[in-house]
Protein backbone atom coordinates (compact mmCIF):
# COMPACT_ATOMS: atom_id res chain seq x y z
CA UNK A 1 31.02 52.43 -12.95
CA UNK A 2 30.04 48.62 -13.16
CA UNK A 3 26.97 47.33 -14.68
CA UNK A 4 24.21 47.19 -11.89
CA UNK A 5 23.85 43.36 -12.55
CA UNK A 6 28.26 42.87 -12.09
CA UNK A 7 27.59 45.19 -8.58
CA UNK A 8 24.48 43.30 -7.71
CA UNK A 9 26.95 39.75 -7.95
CA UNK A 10 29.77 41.55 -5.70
CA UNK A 11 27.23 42.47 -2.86
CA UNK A 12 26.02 38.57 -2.93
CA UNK A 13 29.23 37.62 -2.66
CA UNK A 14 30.44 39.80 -0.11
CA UNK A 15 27.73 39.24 2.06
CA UNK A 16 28.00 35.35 1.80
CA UNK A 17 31.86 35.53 2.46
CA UNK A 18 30.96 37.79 5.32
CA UNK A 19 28.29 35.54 6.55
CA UNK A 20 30.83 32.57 5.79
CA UNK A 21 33.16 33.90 7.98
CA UNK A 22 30.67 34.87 11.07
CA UNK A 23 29.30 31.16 11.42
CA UNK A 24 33.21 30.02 11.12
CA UNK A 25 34.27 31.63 13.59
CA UNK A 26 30.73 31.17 15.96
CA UNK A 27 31.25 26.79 14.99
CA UNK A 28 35.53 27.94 16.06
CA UNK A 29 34.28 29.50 19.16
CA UNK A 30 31.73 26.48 20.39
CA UNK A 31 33.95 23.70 19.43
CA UNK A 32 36.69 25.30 21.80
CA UNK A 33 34.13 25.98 24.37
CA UNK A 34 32.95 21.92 24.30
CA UNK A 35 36.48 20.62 24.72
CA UNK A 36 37.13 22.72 27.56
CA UNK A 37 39.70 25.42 25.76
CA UNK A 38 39.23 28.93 26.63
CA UNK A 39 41.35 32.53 26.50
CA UNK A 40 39.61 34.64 29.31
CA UNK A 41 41.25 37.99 29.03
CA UNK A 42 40.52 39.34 32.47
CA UNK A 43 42.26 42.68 32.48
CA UNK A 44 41.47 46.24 32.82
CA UNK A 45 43.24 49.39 32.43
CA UNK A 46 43.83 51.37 35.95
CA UNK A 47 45.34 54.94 35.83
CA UNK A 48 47.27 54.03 38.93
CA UNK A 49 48.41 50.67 38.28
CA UNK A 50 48.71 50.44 34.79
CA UNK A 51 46.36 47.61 34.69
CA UNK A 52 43.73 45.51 37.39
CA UNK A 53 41.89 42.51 36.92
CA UNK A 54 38.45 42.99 35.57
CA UNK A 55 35.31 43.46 38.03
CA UNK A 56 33.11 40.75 38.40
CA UNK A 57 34.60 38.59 35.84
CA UNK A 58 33.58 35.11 36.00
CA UNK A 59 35.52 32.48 33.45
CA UNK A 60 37.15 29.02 33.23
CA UNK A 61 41.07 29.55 33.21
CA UNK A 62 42.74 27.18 31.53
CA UNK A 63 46.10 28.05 31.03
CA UNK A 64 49.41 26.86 33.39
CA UNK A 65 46.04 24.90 35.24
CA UNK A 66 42.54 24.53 35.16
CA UNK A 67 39.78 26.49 37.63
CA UNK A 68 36.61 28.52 38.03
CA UNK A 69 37.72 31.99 38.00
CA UNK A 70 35.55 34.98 39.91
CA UNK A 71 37.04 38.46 40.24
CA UNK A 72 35.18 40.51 43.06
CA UNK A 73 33.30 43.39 42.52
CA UNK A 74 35.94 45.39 43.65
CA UNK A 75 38.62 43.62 41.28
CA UNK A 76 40.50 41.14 43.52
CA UNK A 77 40.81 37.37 42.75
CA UNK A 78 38.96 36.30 46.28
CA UNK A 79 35.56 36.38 47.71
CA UNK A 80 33.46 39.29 48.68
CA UNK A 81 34.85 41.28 51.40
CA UNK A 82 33.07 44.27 52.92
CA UNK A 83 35.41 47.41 52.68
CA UNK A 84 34.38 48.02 56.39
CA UNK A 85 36.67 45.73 58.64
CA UNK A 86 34.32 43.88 61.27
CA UNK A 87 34.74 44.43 64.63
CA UNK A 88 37.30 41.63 66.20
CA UNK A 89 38.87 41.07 62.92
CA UNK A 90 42.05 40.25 62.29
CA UNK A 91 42.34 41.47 58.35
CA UNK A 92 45.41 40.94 56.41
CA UNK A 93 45.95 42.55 52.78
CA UNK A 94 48.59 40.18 50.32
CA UNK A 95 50.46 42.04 47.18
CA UNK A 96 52.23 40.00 44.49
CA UNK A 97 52.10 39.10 41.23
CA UNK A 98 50.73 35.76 39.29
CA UNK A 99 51.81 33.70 42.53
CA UNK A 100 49.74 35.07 44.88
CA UNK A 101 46.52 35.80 42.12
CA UNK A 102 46.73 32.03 41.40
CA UNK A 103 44.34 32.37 38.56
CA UNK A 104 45.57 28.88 37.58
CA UNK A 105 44.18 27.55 40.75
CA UNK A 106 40.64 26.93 42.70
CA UNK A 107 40.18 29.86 45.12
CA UNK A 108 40.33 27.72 47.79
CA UNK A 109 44.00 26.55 47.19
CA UNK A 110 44.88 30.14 46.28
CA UNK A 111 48.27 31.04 49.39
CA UNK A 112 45.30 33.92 50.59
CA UNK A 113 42.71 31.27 50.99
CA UNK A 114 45.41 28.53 52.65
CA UNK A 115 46.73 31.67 55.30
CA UNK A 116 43.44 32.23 56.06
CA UNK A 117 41.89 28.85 57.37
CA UNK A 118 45.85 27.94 58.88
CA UNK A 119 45.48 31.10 60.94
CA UNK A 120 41.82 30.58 62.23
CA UNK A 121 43.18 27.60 63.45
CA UNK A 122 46.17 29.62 65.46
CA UNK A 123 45.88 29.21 68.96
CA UNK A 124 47.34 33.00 69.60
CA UNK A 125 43.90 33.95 67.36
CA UNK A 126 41.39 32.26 69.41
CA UNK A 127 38.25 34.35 69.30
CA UNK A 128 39.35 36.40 66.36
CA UNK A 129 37.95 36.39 62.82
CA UNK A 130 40.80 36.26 60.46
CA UNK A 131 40.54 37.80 56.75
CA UNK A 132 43.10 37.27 54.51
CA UNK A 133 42.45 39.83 51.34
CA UNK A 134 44.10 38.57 47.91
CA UNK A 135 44.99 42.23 45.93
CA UNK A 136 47.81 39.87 43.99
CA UNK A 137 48.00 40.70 40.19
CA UNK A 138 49.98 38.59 37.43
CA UNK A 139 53.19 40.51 36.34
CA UNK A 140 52.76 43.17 38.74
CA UNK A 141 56.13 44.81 39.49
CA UNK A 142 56.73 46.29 43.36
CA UNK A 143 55.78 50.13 41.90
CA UNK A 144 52.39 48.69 41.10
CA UNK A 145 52.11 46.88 44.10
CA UNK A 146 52.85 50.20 46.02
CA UNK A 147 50.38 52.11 43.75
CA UNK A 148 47.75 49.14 44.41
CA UNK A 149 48.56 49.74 48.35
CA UNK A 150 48.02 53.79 48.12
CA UNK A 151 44.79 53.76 46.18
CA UNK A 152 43.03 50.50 46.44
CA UNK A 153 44.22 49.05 49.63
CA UNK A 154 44.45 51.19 52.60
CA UNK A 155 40.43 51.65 52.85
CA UNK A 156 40.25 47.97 53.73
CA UNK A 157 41.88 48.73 57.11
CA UNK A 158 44.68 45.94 56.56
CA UNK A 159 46.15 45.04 60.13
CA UNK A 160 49.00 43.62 58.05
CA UNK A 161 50.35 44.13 54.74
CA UNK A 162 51.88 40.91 53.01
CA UNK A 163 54.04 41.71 50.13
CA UNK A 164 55.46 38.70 47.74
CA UNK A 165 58.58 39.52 46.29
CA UNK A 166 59.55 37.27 42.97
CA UNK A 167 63.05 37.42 42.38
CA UNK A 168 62.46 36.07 39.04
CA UNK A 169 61.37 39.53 37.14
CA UNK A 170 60.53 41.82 40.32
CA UNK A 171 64.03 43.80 40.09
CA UNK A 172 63.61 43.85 36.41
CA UNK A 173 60.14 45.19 36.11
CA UNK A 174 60.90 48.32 38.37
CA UNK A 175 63.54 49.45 35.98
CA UNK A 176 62.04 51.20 32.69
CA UNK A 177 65.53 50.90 31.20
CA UNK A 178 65.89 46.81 32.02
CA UNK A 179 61.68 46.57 31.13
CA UNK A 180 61.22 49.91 28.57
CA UNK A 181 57.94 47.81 26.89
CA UNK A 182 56.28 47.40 30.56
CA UNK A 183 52.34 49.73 30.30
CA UNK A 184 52.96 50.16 34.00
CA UNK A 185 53.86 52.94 36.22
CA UNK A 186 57.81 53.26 37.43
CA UNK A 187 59.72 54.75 40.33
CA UNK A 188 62.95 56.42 39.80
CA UNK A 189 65.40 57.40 42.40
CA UNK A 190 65.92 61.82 42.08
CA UNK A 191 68.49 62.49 45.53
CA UNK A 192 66.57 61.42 48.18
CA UNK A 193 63.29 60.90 46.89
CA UNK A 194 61.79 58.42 44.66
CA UNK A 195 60.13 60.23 41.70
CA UNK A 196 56.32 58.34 40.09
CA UNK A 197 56.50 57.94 36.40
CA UNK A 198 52.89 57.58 34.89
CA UNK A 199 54.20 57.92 31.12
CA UNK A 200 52.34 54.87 30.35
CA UNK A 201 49.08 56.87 30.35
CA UNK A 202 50.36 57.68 27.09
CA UNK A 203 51.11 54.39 26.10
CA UNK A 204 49.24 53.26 22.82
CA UNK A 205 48.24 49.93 24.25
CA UNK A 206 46.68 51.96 27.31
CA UNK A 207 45.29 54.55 25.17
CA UNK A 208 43.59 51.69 23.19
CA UNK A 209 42.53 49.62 26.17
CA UNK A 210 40.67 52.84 27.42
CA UNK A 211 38.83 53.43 24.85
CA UNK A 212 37.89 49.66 24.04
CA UNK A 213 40.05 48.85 21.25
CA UNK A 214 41.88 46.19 22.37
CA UNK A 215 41.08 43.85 25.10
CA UNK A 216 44.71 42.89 25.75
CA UNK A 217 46.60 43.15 29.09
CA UNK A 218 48.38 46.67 28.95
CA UNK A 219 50.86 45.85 32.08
C-alpha cells in the first residue's frame, strides 16, 4: 500500500488533471460556439424506422449550409401542424431523405415550404388551405420511408403522398447485402410478398442509442 502522504499527492493530481481537462474542453466548446461552429446531433432511435429526428430540437446547422434548425414536437423538420386535418384543407405528406429534410437550409426554402406557398397561389386551389407536411429524413432508404408512412404518417390524413426517390443511394440502401452496416429496417422479396426485417433492433449502435450511450445517428 502507498504511504498516505504519496496517495494524498495522486488524488491532487488526479483531481487537477480532471479539473484541467473539464475547463478545456468547456473554453473548446465556447470558442466553437463564438465562431459560429457547431455538431447538432439531431437523431433518435425509432423501433420502426430505425432512426427519426429528435423532438423539439432546436440548433444552428452548420454543415453542407448554414440555418436555424427546429424539429416539431412530433419529429418533422417543419412547423407545427395539428394531427387533425382542418376542414377545406388540402394536406399533402412529402417522404425523402436529406433533400427533402433540408436541414442545411432555412425552413422557408425547404422544397415542403416552396410547394406550399406555389400551390396557395394555384388558381385550381382557390379557396383551399394548402399544407404541405415535411416527414423527409437524411439517409432514409424507401423501407423507412414506407415504415415512416404506416406508423407516423397516415394519422395526418395526407390527401397526397409525395415520395422523393434519390437515385444516388436509394436502390442501394434497400438491399442489406449492397448496405449490410445500414441500423435501418429492410424489405426482402419471399414469392409474392415482401418480407420486414427489423434485425437492427439488435444492432449494437441501436441497442446503445436506446439506452443513451451514444448520441450518434443509428440509420
Amino acid at each position: 500500500m502507498a504511504p498516505p502522504n504519496r496517495f494524498r499527492t495522486w488524488c491532487q493530481r488526479a483531481l487537477a488533471l480532471a479539473a484541467g481537462s473539464i475547463v478545456g474542453l468547456a473554453l473548446v466548446e465556447l470558442a466553437l460556439r463564438l465562431v459560429g461552429i457547431s455538431f447538432p446531433l439531431p437523431y433518435v432511435p425509432d423501433e420502426y424506422c430505425g432512426s427519426r429526428l429528435r423532438p423539439g430540437m432546436v440548433a444552428d446547422f452548420t454543415v453542407e449550409g448554414r440555418a436555424r434548425v427546429s424539429i416539431t414536437s412530433d419529429g418533422r423538420r417543419d412547423r407545427e401542424r395539428g394531427v387533425a386535418k382542418p376542414p377545406g384543407t388540402l394536406r399533402i405528406a412529402v417522404l425523402g431523405d436529406s433533400f427533402v429534410e433540408a436541414l442545411q437550409v432555412p425552413l422557408e426554402e425547404t422544397f415542403g415550404a416552396v410547394l406550399e406557398r406555389q400551390l396557395a397561389q394555384c388558381e385550381a386551389l382557390r379557396g383551399r388551405n394548402v399544407e404541405v407536411l415535411n416527414f423527409g429524413v437524411s439517409g432514409f432508404s424507401t423501407a423507412q420511408e414506407l415504415e415512416m408512412l404506416r406508423h407516423y404518417v397516415w394519422r395526418y390524413e395526407p390527401d397526397i403522398v409525395l415520395l422523393a426517390f434519390f437515385a444516388g443511394n436509394d436502390v442501394r440502401d434497400n438491399s442489406r447485402r449492397l448496405s449490410p452496416d445500414g441500423v435501418r429496417p429492410y424489405y426482402s422479396l419471399a414469392g409474392d410478398e415482401l418480407v420486414l426485417d427489423q434485425s437492427f433492433r439488435e444492432h449494437p449502435f441501436y441497442l446503445d442509442a436506446r439506452t443513451g450511450f451514444s448520441r450518434v445517428k443509428v440509420q
